[in-house]
N, C-alpha and C. Protein backbone atom coordinates (compact mmCIF):
# COMPACT_ATOMS: atom_id res chain seq x y z
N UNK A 1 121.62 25.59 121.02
CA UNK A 1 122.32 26.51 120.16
C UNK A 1 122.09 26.10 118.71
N UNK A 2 122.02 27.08 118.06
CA UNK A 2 122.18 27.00 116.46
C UNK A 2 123.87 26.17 116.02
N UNK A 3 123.52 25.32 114.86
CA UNK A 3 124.93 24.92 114.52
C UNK A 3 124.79 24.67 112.96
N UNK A 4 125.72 25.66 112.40
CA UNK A 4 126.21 25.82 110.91
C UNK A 4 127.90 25.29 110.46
N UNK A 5 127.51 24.68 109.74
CA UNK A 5 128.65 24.19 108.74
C UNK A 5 128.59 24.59 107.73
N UNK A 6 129.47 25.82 107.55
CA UNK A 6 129.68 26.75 106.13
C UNK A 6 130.59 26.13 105.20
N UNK A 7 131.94 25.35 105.68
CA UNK A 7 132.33 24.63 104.54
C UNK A 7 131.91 23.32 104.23
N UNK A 8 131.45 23.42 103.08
CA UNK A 8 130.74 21.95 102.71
C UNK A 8 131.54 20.89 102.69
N UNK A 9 132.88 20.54 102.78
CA UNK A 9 133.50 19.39 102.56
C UNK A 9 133.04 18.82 104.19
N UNK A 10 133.65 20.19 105.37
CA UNK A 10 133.04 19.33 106.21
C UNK A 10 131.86 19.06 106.83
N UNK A 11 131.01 19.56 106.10
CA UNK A 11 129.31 19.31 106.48
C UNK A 11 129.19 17.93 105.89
N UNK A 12 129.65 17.56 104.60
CA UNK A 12 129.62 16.39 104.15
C UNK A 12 130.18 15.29 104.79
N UNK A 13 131.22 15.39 105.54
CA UNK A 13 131.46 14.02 106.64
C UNK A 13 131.17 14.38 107.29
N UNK A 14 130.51 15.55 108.46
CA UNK A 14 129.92 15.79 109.55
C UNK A 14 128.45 14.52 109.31
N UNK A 15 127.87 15.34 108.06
CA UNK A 15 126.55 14.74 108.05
C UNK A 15 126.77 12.82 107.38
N UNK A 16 127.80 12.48 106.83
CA UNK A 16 127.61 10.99 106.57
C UNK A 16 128.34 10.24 106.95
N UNK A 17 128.09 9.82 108.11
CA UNK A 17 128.77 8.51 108.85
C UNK A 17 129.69 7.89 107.95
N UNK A 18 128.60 7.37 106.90
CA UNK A 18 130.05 6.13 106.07
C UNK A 18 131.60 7.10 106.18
N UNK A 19 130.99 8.53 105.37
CA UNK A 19 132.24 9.48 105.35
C UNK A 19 132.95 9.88 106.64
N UNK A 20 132.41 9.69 107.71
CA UNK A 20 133.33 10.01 108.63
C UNK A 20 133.86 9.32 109.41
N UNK A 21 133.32 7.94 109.68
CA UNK A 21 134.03 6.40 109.62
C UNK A 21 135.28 6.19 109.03
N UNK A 22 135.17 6.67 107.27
CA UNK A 22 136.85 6.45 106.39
C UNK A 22 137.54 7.77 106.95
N UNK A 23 137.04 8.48 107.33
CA UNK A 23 137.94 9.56 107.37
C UNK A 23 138.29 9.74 108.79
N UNK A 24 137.72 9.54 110.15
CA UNK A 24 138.39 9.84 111.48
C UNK A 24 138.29 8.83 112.49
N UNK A 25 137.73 7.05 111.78
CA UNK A 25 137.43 6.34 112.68
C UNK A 25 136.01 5.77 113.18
N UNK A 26 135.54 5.06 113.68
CA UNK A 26 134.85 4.68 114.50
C UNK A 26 134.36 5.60 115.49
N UNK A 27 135.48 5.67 116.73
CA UNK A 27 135.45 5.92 117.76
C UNK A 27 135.22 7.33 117.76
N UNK A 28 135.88 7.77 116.55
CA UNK A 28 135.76 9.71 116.75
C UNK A 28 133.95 9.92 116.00
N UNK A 29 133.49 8.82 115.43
CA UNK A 29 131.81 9.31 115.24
C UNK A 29 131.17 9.42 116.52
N UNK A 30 132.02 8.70 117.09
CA UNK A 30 130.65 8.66 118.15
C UNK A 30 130.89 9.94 119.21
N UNK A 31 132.15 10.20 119.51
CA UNK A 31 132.61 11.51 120.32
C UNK A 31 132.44 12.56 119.18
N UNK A 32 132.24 12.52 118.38
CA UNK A 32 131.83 13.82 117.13
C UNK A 32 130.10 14.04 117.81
N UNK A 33 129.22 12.93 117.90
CA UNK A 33 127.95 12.83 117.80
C UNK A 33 128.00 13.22 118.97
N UNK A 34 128.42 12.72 120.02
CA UNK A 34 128.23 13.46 121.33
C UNK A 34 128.41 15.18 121.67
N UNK A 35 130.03 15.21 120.98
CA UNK A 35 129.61 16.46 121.06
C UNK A 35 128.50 17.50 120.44
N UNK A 36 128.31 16.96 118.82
CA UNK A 36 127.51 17.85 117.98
C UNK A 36 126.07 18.00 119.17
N UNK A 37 125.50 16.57 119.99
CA UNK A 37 124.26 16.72 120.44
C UNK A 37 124.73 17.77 121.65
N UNK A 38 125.51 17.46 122.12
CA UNK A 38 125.85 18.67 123.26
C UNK A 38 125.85 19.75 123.26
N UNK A 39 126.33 20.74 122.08
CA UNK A 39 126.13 21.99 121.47
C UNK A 39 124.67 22.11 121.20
N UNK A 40 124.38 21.19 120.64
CA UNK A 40 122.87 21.81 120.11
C UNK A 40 121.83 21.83 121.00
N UNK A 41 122.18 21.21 122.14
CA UNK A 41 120.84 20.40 123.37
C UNK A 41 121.47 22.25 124.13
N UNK A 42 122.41 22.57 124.16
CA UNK A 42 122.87 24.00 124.86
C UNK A 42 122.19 25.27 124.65
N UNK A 43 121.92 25.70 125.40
CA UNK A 43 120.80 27.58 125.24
C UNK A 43 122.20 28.53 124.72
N UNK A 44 123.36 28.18 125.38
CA UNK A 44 124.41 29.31 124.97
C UNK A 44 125.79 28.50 125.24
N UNK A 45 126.78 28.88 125.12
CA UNK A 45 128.02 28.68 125.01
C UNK A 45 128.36 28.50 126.72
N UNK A 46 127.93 29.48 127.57
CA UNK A 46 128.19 29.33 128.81
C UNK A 46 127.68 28.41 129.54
N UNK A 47 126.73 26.97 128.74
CA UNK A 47 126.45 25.79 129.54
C UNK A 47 127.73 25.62 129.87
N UNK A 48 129.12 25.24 128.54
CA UNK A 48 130.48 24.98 128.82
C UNK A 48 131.24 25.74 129.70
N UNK A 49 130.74 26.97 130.86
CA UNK A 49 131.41 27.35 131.62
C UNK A 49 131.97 26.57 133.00
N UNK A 50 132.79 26.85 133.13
CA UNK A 50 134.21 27.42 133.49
C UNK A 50 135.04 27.00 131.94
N UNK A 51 135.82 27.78 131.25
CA UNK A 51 136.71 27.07 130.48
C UNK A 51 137.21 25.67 130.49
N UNK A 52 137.43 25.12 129.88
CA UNK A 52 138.07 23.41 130.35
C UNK A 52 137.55 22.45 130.94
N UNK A 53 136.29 22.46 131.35
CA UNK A 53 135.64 21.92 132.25
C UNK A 53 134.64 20.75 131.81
N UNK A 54 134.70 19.77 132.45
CA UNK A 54 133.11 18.48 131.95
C UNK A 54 134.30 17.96 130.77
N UNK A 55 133.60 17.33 130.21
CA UNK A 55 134.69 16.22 129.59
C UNK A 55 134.65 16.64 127.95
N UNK A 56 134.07 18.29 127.70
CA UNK A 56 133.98 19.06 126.52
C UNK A 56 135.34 19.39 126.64
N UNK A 57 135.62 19.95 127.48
CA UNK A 57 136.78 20.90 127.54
C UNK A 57 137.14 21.82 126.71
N UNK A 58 135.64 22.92 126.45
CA UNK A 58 135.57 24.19 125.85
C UNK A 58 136.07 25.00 126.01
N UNK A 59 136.83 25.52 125.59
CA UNK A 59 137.92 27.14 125.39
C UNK A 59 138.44 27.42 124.27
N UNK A 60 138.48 29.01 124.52
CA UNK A 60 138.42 29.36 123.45
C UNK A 60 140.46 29.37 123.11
N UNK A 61 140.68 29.28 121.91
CA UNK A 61 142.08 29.36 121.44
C UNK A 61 142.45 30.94 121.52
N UNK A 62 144.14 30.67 121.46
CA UNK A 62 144.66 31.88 121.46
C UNK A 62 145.77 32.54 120.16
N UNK A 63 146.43 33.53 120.85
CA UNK A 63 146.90 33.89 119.23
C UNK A 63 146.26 34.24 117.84
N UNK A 64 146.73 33.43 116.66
CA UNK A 64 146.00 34.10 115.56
C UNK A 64 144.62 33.33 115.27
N UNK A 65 144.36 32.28 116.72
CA UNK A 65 142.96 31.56 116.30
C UNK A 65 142.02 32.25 117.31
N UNK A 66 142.48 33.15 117.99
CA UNK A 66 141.35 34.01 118.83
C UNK A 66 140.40 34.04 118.34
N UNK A 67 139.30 34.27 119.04
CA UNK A 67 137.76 33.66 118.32
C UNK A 67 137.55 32.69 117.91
N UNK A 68 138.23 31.82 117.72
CA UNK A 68 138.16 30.05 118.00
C UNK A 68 137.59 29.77 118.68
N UNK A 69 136.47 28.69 118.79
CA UNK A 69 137.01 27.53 120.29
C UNK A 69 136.97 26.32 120.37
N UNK A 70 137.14 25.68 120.98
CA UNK A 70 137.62 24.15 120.61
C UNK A 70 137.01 23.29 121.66
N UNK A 71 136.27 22.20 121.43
CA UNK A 71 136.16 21.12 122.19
C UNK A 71 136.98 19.62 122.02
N UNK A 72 137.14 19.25 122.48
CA UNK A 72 137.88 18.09 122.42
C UNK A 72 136.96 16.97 121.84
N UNK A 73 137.48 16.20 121.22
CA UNK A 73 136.92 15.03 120.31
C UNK A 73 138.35 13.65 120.85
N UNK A 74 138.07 12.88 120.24
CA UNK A 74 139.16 11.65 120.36
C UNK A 74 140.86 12.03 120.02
N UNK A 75 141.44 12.39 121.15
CA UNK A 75 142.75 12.66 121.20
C UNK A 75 143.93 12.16 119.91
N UNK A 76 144.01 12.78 119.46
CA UNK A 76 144.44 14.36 119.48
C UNK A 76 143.60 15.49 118.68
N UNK A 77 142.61 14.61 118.57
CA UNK A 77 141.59 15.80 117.21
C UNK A 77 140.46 16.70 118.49
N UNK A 78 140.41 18.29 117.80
CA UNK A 78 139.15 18.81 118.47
C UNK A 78 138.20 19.32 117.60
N UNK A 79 137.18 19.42 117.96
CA UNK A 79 136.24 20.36 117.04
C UNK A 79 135.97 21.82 117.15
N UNK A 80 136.44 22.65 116.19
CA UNK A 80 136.59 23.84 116.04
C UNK A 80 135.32 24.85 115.77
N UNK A 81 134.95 25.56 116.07
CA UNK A 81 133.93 26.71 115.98
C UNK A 81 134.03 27.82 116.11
N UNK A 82 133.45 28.82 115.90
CA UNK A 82 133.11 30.52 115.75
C UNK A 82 131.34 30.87 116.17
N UNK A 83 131.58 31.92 116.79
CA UNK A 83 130.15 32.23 116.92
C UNK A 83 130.11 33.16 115.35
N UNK A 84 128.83 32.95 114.90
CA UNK A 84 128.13 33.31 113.91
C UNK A 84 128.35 35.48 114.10
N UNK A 85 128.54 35.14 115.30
CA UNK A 85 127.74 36.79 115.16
C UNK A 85 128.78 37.27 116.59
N UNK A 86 130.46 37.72 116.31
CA UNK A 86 130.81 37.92 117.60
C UNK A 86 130.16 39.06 118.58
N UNK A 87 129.54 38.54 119.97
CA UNK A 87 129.40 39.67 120.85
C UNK A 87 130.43 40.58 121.13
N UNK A 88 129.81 41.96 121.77
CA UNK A 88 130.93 43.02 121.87
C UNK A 88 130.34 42.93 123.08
N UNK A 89 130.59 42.00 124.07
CA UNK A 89 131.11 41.95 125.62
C UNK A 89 131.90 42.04 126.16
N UNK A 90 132.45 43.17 126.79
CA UNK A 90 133.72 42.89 127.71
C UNK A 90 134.31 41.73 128.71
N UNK A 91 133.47 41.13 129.46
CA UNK A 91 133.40 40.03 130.16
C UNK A 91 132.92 38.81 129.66
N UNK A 92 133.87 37.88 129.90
CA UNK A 92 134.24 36.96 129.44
C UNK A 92 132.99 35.56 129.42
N UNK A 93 133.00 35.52 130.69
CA UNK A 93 131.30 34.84 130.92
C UNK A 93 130.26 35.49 130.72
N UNK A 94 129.71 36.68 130.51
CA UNK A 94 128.83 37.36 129.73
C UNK A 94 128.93 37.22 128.29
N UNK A 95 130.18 37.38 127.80
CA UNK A 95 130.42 36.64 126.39
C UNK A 95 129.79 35.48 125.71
N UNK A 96 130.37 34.35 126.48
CA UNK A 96 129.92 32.89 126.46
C UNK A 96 128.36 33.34 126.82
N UNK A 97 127.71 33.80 127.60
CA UNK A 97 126.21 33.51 127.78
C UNK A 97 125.68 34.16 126.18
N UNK A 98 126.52 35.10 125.99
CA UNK A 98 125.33 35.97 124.35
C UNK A 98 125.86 34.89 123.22
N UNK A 99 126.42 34.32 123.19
CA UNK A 99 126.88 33.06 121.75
C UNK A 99 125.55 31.95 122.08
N UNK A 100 125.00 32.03 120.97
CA UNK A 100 123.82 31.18 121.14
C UNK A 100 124.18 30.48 119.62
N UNK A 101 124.94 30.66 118.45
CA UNK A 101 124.72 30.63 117.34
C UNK A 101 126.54 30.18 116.79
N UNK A 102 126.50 29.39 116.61
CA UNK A 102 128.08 29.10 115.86
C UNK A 102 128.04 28.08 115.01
N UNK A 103 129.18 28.24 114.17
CA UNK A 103 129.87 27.68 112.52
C UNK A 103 130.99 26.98 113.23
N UNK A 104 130.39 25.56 112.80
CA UNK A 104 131.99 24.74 113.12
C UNK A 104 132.47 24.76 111.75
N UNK A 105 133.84 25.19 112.14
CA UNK A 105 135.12 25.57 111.10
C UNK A 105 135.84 24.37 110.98
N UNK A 106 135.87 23.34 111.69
CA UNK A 106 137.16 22.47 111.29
C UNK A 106 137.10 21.34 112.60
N UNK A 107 137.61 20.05 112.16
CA UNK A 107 138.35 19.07 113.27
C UNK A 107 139.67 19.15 112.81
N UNK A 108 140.22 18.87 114.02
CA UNK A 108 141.76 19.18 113.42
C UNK A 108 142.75 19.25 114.70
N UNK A 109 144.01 18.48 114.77
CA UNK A 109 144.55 18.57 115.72
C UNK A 109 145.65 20.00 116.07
N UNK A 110 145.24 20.86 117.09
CA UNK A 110 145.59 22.07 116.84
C UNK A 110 147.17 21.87 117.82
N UNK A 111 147.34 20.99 118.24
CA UNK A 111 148.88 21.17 118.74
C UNK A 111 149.82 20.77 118.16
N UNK A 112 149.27 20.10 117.13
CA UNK A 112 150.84 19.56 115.75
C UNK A 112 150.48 19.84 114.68
């Protein structure tokens, strides 16, 4: 998959270790790096199918973050994304297969 970071503050600790070392740890570079290679090594969003599943635990959010989705990073933080270009699929796993292309929006712990 394609992967864009439109806001630059966090492309800037995405992309520099030192910066994301002071800012989320050690331990969350390396589950950041795992996931970032996991998205990108992916043809579409529906490698992460079933929702929740494999130790990503991709799904998409609900409420006013619909069109979200979130993978999990080092508890309690996840990494947040958007597809670039939403499909107009009715079905849900047909959905996930047309997302080839997404903007991570944010890490951020979305339950507090």
């Amino acid at each position: 998959m394609e992967l864009f970071i439109s806001d630059k503050k966090l492309r800037k600790v995405i992309d520099d270790d030192a910066a994301c070392r002071r800012q989320y740890g050690v331990d969350m570079v390396k589950k950041l790096a795992l996931r970032l290679a996991s998205l990108r090594a992916a043809d579409c969003l529906a490698v992460f199918w079933p929702p929740k599943s494999g130790p990503e635990r991709c799904h998409e959010l609900k409420g006013e973050l619909k069109g979200t989705f979130s993978v999990d990073l080092k508890q309690p933080y996840r990494l947040l994304f958007q597809a670039t270009k939403e499909p107009n699929v009715p079905d849900e796993h047909e959905r996930w297969k047309s997302i080839t292309s997404i903007d991570i929006t944010a890490i951020e712990d979305t339950h507090g």
